[in-house]
N, C-alpha and C. Protein backbone atom coordinates (compact mmCIF):
# COMPACT_ATOMS: atom_id res chain seq x y z
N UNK A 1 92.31 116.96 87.10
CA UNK A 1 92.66 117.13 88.47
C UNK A 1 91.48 116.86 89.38
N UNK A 2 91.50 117.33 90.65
CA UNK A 2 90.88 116.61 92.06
C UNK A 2 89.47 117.58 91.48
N UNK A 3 89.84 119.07 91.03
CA UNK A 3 88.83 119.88 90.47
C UNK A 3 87.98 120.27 89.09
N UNK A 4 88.51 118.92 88.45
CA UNK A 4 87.70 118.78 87.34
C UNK A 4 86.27 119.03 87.12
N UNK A 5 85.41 119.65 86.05
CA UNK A 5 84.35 119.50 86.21
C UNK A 5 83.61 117.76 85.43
N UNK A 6 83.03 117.30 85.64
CA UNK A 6 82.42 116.02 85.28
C UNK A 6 82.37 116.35 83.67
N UNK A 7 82.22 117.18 82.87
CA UNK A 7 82.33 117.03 81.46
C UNK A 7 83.16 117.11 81.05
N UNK A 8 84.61 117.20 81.81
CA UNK A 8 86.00 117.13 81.27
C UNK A 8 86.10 115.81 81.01
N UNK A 9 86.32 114.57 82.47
CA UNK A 9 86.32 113.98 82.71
C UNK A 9 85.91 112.74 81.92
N UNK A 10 84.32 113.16 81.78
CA UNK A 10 83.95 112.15 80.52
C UNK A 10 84.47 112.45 79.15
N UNK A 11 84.68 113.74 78.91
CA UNK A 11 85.41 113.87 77.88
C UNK A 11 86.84 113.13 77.82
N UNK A 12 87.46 113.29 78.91
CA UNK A 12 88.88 112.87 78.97
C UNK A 12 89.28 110.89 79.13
N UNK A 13 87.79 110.47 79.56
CA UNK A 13 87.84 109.23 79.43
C UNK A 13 87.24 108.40 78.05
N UNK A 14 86.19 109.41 77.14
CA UNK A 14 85.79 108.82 76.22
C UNK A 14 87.27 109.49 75.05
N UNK A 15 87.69 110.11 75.26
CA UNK A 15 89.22 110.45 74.48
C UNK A 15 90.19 108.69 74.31
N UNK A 16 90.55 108.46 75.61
CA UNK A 16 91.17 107.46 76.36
C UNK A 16 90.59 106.45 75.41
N UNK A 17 89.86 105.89 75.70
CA UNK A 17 88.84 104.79 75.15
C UNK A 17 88.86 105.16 73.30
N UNK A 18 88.91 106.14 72.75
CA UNK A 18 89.23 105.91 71.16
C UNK A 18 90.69 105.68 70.60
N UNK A 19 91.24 106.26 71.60
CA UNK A 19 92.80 105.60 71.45
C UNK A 19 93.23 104.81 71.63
N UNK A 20 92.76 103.65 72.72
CA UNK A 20 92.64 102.45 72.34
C UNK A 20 92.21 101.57 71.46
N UNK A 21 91.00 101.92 70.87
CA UNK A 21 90.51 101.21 69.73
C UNK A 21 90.97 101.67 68.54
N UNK A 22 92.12 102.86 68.29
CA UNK A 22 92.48 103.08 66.81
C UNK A 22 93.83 102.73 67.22
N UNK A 23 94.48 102.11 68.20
CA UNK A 23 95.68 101.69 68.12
C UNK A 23 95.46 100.31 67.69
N UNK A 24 94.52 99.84 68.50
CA UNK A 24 94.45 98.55 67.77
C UNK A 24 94.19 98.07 66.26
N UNK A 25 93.33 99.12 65.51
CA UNK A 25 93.26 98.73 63.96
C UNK A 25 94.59 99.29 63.34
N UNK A 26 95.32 100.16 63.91
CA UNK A 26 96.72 100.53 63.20
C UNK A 26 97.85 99.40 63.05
N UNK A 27 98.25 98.96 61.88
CA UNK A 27 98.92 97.97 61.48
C UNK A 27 100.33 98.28 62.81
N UNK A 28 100.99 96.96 63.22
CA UNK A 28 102.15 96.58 63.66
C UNK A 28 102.99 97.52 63.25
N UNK A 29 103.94 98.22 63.98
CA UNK A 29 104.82 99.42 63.36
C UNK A 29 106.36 98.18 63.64
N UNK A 30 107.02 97.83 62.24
CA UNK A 30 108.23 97.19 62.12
C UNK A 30 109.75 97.88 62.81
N UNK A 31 110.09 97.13 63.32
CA UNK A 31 111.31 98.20 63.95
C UNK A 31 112.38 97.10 63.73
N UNK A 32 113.61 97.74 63.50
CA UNK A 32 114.62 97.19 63.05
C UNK A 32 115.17 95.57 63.56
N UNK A 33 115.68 95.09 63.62
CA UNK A 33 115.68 94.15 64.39
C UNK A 33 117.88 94.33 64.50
N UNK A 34 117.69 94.18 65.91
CA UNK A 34 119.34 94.39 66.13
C UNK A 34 119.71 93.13 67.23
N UNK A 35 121.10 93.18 67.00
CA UNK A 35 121.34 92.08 67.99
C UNK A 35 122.18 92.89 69.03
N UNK A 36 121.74 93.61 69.43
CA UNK A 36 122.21 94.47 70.83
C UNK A 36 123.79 95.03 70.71
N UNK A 37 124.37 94.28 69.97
CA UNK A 37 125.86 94.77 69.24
C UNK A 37 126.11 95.80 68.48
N UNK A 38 124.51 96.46 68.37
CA UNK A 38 124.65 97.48 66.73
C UNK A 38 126.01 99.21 67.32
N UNK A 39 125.35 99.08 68.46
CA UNK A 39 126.18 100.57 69.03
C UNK A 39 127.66 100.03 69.07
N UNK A 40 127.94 99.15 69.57
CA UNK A 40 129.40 98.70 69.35
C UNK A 40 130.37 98.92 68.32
N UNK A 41 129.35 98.35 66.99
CA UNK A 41 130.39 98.58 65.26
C UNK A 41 130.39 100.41 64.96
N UNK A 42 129.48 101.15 65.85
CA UNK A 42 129.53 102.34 65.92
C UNK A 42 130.83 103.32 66.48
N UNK A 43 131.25 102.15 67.69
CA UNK A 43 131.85 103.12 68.70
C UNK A 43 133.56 102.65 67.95
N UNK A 44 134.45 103.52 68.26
CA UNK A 44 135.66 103.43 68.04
C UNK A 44 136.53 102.19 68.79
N UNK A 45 137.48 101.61 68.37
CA UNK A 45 138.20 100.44 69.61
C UNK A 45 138.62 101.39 70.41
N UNK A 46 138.68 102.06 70.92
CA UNK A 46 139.13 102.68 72.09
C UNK A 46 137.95 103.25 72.70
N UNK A 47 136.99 103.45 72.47
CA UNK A 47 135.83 103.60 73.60
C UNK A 47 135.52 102.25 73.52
N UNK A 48 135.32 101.51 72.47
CA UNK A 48 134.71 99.89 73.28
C UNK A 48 135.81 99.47 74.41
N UNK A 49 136.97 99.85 74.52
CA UNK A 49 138.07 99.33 75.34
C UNK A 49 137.97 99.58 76.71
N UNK A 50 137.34 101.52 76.42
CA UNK A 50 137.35 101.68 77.61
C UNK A 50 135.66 101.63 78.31
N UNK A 51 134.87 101.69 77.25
CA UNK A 51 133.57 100.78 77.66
C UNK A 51 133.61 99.34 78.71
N UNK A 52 134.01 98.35 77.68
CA UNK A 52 134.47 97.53 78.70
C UNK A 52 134.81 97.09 79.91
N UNK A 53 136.18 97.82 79.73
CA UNK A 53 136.70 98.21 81.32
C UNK A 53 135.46 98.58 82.23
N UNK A 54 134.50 99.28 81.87
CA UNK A 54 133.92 100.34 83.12
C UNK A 54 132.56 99.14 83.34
N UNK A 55 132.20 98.60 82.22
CA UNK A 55 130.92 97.62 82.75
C UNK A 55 131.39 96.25 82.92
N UNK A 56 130.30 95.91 83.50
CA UNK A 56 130.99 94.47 83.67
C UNK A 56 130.12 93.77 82.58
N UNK A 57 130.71 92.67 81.58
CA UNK A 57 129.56 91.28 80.99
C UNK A 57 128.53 91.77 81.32
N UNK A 58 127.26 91.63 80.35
CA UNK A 58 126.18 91.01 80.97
C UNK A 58 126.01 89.69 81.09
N UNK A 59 126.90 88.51 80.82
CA UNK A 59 126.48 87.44 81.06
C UNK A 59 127.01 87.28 82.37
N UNK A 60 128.66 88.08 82.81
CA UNK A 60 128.62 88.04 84.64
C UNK A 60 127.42 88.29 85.33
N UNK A 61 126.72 89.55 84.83
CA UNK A 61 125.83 90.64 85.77
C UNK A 61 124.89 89.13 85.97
N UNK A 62 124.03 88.26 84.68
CA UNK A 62 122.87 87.38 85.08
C UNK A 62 123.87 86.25 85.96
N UNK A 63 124.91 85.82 85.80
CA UNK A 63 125.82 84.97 87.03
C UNK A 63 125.53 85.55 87.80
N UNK A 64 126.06 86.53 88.24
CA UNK A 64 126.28 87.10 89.64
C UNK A 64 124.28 87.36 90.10
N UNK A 65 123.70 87.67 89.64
CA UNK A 65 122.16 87.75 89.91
C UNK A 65 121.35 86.55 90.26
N UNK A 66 122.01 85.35 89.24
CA UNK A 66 121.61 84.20 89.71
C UNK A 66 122.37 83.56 90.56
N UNK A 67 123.53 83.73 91.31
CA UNK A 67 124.21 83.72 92.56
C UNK A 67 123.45 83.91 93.79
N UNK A 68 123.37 85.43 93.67
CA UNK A 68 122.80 85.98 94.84
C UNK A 68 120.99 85.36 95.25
N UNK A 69 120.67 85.39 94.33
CA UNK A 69 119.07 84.17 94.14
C UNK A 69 119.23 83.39 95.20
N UNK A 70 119.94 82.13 94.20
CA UNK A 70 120.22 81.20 95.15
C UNK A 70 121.17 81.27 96.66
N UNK A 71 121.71 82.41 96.58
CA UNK A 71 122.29 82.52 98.11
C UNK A 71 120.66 83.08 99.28
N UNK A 72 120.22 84.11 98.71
CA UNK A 72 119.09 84.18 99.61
C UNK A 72 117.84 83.25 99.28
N UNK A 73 117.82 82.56 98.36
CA UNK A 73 116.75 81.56 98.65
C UNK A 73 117.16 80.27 99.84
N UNK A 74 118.38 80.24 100.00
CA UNK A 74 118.46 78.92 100.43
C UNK A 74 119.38 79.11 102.07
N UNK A 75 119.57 80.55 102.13
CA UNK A 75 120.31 80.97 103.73
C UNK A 75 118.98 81.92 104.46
N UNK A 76 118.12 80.94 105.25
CA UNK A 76 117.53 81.34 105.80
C UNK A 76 117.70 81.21 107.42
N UNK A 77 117.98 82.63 107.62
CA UNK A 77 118.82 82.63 109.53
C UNK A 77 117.94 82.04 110.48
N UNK A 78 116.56 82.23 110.08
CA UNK A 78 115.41 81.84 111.38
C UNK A 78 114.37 81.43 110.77
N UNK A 79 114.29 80.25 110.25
CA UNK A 79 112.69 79.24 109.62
C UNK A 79 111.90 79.81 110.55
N UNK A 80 110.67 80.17 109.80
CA UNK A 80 109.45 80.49 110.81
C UNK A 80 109.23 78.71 111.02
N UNK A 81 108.40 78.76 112.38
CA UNK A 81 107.86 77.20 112.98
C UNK A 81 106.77 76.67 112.04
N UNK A 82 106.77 75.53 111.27
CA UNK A 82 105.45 75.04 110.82
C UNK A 82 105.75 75.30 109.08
N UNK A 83 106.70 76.05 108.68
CA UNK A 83 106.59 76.13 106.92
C UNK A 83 108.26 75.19 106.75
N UNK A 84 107.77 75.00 105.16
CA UNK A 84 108.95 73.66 104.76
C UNK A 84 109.38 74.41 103.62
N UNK A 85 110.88 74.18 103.51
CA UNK A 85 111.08 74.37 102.35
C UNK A 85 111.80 73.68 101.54
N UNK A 86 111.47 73.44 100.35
CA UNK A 86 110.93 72.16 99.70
C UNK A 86 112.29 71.54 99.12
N UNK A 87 113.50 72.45 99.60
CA UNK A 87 114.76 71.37 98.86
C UNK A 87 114.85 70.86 100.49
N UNK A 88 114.21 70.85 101.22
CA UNK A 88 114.93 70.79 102.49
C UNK A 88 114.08 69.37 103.26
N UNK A 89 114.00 68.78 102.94
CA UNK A 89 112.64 67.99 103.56
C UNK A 89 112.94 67.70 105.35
N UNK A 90 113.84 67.65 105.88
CA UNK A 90 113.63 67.63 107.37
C UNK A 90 112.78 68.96 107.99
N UNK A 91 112.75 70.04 106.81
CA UNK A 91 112.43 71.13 107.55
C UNK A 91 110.88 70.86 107.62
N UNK A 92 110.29 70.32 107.21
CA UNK A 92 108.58 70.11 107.02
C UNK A 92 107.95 69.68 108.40
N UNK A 93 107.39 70.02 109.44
CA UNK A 93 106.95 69.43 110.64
C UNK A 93 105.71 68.72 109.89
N UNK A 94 105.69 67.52 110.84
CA UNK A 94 104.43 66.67 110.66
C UNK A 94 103.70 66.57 111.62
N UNK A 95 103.88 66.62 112.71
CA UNK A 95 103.36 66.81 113.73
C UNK A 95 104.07 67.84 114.94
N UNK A 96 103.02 68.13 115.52
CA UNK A 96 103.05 69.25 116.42
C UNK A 96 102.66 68.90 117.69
N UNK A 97 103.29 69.26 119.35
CA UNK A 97 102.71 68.68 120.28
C UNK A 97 101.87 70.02 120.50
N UNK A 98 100.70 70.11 121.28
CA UNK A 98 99.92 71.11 121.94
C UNK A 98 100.07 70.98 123.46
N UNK A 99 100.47 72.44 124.26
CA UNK A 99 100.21 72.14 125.48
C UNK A 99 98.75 71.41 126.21
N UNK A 100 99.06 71.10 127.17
CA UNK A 100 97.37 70.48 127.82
C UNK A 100 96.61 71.56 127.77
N UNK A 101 96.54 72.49 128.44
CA UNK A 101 95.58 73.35 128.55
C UNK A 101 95.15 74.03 127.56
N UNK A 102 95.45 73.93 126.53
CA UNK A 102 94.72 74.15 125.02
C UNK A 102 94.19 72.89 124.43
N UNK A 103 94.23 71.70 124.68
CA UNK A 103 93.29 70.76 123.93
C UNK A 103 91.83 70.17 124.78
N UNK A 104 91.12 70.55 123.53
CA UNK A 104 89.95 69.83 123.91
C UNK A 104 89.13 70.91 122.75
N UNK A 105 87.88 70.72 123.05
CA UNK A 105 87.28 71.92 121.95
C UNK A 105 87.56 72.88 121.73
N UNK A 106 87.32 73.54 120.81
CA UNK A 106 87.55 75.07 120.34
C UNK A 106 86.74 75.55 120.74
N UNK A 107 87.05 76.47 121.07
CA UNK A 107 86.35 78.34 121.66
C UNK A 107 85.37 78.47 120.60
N UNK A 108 85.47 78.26 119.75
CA UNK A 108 83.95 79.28 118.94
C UNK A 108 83.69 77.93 117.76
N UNK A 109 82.36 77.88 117.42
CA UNK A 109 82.08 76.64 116.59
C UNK A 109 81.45 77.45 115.40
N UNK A 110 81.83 77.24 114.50
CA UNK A 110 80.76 77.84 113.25
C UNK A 110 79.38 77.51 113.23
N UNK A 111 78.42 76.57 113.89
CA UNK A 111 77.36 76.57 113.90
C UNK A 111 76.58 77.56 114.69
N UNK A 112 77.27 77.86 115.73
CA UNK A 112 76.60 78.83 116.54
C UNK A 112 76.50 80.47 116.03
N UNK A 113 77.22 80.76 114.73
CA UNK A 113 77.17 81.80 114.50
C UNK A 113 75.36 81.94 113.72
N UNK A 114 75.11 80.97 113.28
CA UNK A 114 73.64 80.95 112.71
C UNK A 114 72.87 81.29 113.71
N UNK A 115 72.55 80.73 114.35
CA UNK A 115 72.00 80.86 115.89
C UNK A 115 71.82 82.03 117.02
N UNK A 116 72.91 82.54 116.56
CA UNK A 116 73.31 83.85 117.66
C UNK A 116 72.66 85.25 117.15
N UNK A 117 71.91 86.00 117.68
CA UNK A 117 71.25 86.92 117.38
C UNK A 117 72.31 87.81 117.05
N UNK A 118 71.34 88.37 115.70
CA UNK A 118 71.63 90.15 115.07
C UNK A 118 72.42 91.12 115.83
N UNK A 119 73.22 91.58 115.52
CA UNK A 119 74.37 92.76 116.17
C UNK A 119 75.16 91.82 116.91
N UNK A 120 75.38 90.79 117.09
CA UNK A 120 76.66 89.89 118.44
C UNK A 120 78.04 89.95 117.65
């Protein structure tokens, strides 16, 4: 906690730090290998029935996910000015007009920052 004393602490971080290094020499722990069907041959036809019913596919759920993707990647209500997006190629500006009274030099030059005295 916020009130630890400092020899917990290092205690509690040199703890940390050996459990990392003996997880790593501990062999791979094997775990069954299932094809996500295993609870199914478990359940009775009448709870898979009414399982069913209550979820939808998961191959709808990634449809419908990759639906909605592409609906908000590609319905954008208000393009910010100046960015493109890239199925879209009219959207890319290439040029930009500037009012008059903003062209001509810039306000601040990077050379002058060398130049300009300490604290400015």
């Amino acid at each position: 906690g916020p009130y630890a004393s400092p020899d917990d602490l290092v205690d509690f971080i040199g703890v940390a730090q050996l459990v990392k290094v003996e997880d790593v020499l501990l062999p791979p722990e094997d775990k069954p290998q299932t094809n996500g069907h295993s609870k199914l041959k478990k359940l009775s036809l009448y709870e898979y029935e009414v399982l069913e019913n209550k979820r939808p596919n998961v191959i709808e759920k990634r449809a419908l996910c990759e639906k909605d993707y592409e609906a908000r990647a590609l319905n954008l209500p208000n393009p910010m000015m100046g960015f493109g997006i890239p199925t879209d190629p009219s959207s890319i500006v290439t040029h930009r007009r500037l009012p008059k009274n903003i062209v001509g030099p810039p306000y601040f030059y990077y050379e002058n920052v060398e130049l300009a005295p300490k604290g400015v």
